[in-house]
Protein backbone atom coordinates (compact mmCIF):
# COMPACT_ATOMS: atom_id res chain seq x y z
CA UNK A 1 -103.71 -39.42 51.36
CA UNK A 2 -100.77 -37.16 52.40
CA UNK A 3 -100.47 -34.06 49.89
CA UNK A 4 -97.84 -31.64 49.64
CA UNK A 5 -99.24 -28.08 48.69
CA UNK A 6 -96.47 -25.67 47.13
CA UNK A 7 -97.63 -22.42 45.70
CA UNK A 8 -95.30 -19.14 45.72
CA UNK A 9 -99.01 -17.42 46.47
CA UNK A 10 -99.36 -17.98 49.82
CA UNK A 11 -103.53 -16.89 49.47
CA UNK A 12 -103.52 -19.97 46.78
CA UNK A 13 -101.78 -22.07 49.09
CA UNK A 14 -103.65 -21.99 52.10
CA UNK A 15 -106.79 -21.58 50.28
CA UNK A 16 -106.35 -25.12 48.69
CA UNK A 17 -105.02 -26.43 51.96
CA UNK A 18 -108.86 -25.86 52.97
CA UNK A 19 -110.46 -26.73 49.83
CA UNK A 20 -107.95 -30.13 50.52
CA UNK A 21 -108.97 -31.01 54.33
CA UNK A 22 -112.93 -30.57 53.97
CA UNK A 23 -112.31 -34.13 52.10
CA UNK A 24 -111.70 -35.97 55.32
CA UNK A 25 -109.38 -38.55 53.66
CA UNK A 26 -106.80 -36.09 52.60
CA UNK A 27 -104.41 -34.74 55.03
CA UNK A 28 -101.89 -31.48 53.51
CA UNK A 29 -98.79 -32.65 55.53
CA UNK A 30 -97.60 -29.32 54.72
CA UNK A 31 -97.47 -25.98 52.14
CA UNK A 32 -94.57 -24.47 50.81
CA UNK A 33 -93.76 -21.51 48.68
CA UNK A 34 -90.85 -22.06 46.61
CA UNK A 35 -89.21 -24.32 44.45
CA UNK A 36 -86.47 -24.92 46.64
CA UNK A 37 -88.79 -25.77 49.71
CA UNK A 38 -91.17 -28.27 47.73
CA UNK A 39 -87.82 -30.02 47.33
CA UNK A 40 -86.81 -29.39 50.98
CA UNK A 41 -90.50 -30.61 52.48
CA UNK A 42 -90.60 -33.61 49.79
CA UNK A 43 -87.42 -35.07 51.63
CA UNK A 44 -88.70 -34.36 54.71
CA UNK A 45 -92.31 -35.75 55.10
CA UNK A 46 -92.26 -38.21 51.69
CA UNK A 47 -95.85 -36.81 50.91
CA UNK A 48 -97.95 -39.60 48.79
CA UNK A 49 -98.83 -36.25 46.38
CA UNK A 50 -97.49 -33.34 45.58
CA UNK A 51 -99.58 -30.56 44.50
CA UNK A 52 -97.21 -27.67 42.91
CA UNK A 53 -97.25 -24.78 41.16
CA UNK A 54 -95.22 -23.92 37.98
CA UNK A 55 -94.12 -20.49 37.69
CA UNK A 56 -91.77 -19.93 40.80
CA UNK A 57 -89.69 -16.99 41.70
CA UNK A 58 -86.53 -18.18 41.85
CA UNK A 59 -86.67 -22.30 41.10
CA UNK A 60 -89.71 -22.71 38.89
CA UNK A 61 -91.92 -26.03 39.48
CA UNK A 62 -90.80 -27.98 37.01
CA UNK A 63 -87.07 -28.01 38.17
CA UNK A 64 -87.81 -28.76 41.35
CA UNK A 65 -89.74 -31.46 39.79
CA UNK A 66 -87.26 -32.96 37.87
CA UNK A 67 -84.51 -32.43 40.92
CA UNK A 68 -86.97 -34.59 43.00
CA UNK A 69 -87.87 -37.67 40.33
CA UNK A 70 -84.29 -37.26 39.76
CA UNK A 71 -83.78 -38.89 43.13
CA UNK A 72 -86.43 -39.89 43.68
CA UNK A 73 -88.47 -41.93 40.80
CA UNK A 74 -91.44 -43.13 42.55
CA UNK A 75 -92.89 -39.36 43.23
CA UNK A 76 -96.02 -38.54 42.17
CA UNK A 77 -96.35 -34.99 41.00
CA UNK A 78 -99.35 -33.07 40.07
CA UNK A 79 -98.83 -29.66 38.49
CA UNK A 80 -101.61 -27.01 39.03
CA UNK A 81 -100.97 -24.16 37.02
CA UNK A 82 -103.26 -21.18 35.23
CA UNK A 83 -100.56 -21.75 31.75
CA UNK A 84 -101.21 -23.40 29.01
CA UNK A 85 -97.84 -23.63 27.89
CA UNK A 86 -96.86 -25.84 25.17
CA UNK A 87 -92.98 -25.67 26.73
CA UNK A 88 -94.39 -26.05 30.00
CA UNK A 89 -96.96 -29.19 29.03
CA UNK A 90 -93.62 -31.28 27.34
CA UNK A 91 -91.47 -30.86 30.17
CA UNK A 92 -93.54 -31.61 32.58
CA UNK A 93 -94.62 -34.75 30.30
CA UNK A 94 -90.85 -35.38 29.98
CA UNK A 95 -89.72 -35.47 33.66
CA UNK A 96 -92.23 -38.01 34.62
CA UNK A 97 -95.19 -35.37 36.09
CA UNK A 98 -98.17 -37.54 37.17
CA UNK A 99 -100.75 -34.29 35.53
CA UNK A 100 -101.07 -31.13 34.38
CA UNK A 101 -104.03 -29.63 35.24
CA UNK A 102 -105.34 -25.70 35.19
CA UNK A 103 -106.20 -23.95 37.91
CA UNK A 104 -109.34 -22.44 36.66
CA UNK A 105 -110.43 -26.38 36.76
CA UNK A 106 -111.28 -25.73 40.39
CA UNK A 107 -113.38 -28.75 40.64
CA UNK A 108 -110.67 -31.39 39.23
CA UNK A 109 -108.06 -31.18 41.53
CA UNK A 110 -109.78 -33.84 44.08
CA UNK A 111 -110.48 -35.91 41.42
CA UNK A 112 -107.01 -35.47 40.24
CA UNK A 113 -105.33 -35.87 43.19
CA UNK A 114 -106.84 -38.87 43.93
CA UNK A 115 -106.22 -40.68 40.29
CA UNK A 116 -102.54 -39.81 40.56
CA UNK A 117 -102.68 -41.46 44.06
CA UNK A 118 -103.93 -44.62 42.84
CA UNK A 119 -101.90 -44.53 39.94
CA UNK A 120 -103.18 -42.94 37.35
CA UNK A 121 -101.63 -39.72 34.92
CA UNK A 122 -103.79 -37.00 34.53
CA UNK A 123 -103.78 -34.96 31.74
CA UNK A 124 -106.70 -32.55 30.70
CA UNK A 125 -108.41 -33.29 27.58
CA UNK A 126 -107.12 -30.09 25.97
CA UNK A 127 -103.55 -31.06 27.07
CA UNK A 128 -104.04 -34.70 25.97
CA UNK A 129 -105.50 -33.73 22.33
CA UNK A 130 -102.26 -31.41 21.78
CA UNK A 131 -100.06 -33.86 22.36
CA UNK A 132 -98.97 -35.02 19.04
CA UNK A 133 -98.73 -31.50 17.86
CA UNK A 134 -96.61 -30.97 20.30
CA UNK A 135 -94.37 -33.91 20.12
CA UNK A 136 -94.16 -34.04 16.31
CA UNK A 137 -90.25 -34.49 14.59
CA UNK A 138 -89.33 -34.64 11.46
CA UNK A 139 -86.46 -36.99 11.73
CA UNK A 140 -88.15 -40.65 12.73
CA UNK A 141 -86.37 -42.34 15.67
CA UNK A 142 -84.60 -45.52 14.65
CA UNK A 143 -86.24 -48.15 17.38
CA UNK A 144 -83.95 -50.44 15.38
CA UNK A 145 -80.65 -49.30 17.65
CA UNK A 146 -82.75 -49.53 20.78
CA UNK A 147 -83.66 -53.70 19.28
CA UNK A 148 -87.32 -52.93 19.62
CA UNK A 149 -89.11 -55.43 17.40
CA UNK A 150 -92.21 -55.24 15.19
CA UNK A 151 -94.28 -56.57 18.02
CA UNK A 152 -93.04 -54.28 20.75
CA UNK A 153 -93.68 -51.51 17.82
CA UNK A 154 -97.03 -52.35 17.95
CA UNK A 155 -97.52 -52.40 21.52
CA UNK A 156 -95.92 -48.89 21.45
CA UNK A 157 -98.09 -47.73 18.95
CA UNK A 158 -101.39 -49.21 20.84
CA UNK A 159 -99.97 -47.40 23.94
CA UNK A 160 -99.43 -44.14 22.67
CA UNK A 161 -103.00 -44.52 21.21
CA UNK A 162 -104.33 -44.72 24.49
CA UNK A 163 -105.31 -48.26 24.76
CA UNK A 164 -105.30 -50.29 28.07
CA UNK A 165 -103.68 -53.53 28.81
CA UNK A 166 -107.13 -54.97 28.24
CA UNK A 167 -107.67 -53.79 25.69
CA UNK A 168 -104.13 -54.24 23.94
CA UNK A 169 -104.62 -57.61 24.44
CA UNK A 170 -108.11 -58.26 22.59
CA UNK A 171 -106.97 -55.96 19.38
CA UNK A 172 -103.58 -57.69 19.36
CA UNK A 173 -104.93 -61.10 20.28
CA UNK A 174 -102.73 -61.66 23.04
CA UNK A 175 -102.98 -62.25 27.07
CA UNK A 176 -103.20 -59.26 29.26
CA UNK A 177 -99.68 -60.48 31.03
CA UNK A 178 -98.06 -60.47 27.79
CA UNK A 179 -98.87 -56.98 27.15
CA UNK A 180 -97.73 -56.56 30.58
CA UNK A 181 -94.06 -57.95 29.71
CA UNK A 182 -93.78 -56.43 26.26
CA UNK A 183 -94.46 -52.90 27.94
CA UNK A 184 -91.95 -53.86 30.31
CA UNK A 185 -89.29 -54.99 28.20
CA UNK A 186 -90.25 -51.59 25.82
CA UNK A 187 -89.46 -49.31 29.06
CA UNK A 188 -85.98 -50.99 29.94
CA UNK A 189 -84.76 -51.43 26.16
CA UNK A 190 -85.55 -47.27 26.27
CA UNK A 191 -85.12 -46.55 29.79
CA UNK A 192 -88.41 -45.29 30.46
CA UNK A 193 -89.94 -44.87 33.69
CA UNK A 194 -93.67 -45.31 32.95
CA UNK A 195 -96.62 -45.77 30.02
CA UNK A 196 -97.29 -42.06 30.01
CA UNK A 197 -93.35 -41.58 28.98
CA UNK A 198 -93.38 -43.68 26.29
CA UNK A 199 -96.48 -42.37 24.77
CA UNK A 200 -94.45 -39.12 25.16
CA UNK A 201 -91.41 -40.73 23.28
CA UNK A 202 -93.38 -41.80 20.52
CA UNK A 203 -95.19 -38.57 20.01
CA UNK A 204 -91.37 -36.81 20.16
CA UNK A 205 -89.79 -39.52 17.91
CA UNK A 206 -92.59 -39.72 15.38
């Protein structure tokens, strides 16, 4: 795995680039310092990870995060931060971020890295139990314009709750590959990238 390290503290930088390459299948293609060069070195070397910090002189994390899944979708983006920010947490949640996770974790950020490699979102539990809190709204969303139906309401509902395709399908009594084609008939009809955004979206438009 090929991470990207970006950290405006250049001790915390290289000290996770060494804390990174004692596992011997990660590789830090490179560190960076700013906002501005973790969008820079992302173009350049296409990391499978990137590892960034969020406060930033000058661009902060999170815009250079949303600057790079602007262009380019499929990045995976791990925030490591020492803020628990309830501003910070919904943006990041919002652009598409892959995980929060704090810095005082220490002993997460392997694991973390390597779930957002494979796929996964990573979210601390502290994070993930805020959520609705955080995405509450008064107004309810009308899915109505967006032609969602009662069954893709349901799936929505069972996603946001945290349930798997598996398991989807056994409460809901249908195939796993159905759930798999309502979800992705849910994220075009809203134009959402992934399951983690439209768990967001529901928690927002509640």
């Amino acid at each position: 795995m090929r991470v990207l390290v970006v950290d405006d503290d250049m001790l915390v930088a290289i000290s996770l680039k060494t804390i990174l390459e004692y596992d011997k299948d990660m590789e830090v293609a490179a560190v960076g310092n700013s906002g501005e060069e973790a969008i820079n070195l992302y173009e350049e070397l296409k990391p499978d990870v990137l590892l960034m910090d969020i406060r930033m002189a000058g661009m902060t994390g999170l815009e250079a995060g949303e600057k790079i899944l602007a262009k380019y979708p499929e990045a995976k983006i791990l925030y490591l931060t020492t803020f628990m920010d309830d501003e910070y947490i919904v943006k990041a949640l919002t652009i598409g971020a892959k995980g929060y996770i704090l810095k005082q974790d220490f002993e997460s950020i392997v694991p973390a890295l390597e779930a957002v490699y494979s796929g996964q979102s990573v979210f601390g539990q502290d994070i993930v139990e805020k959520l609705p809190e955080l995405m509450a709204k008064k107004n309810e969303f009308d899915y109505g314009k967006y032609d969602i139906s009662e069954k893709e309401m349901e799936i929505i509902e069972e996603v946001a709750a945290g349930y798997s395709n598996k398991e989807i399908s056994e409460r809901l009594f249908l195939s796993e590959g159905t759930v798999r084609n309502y979800i992705s008939t849910i994220l075009e009809k809203l134009q959402l990238r992934d399951r983690t955004q439209l768990a967001i979206f529901y928690y927002k438009n509640k």
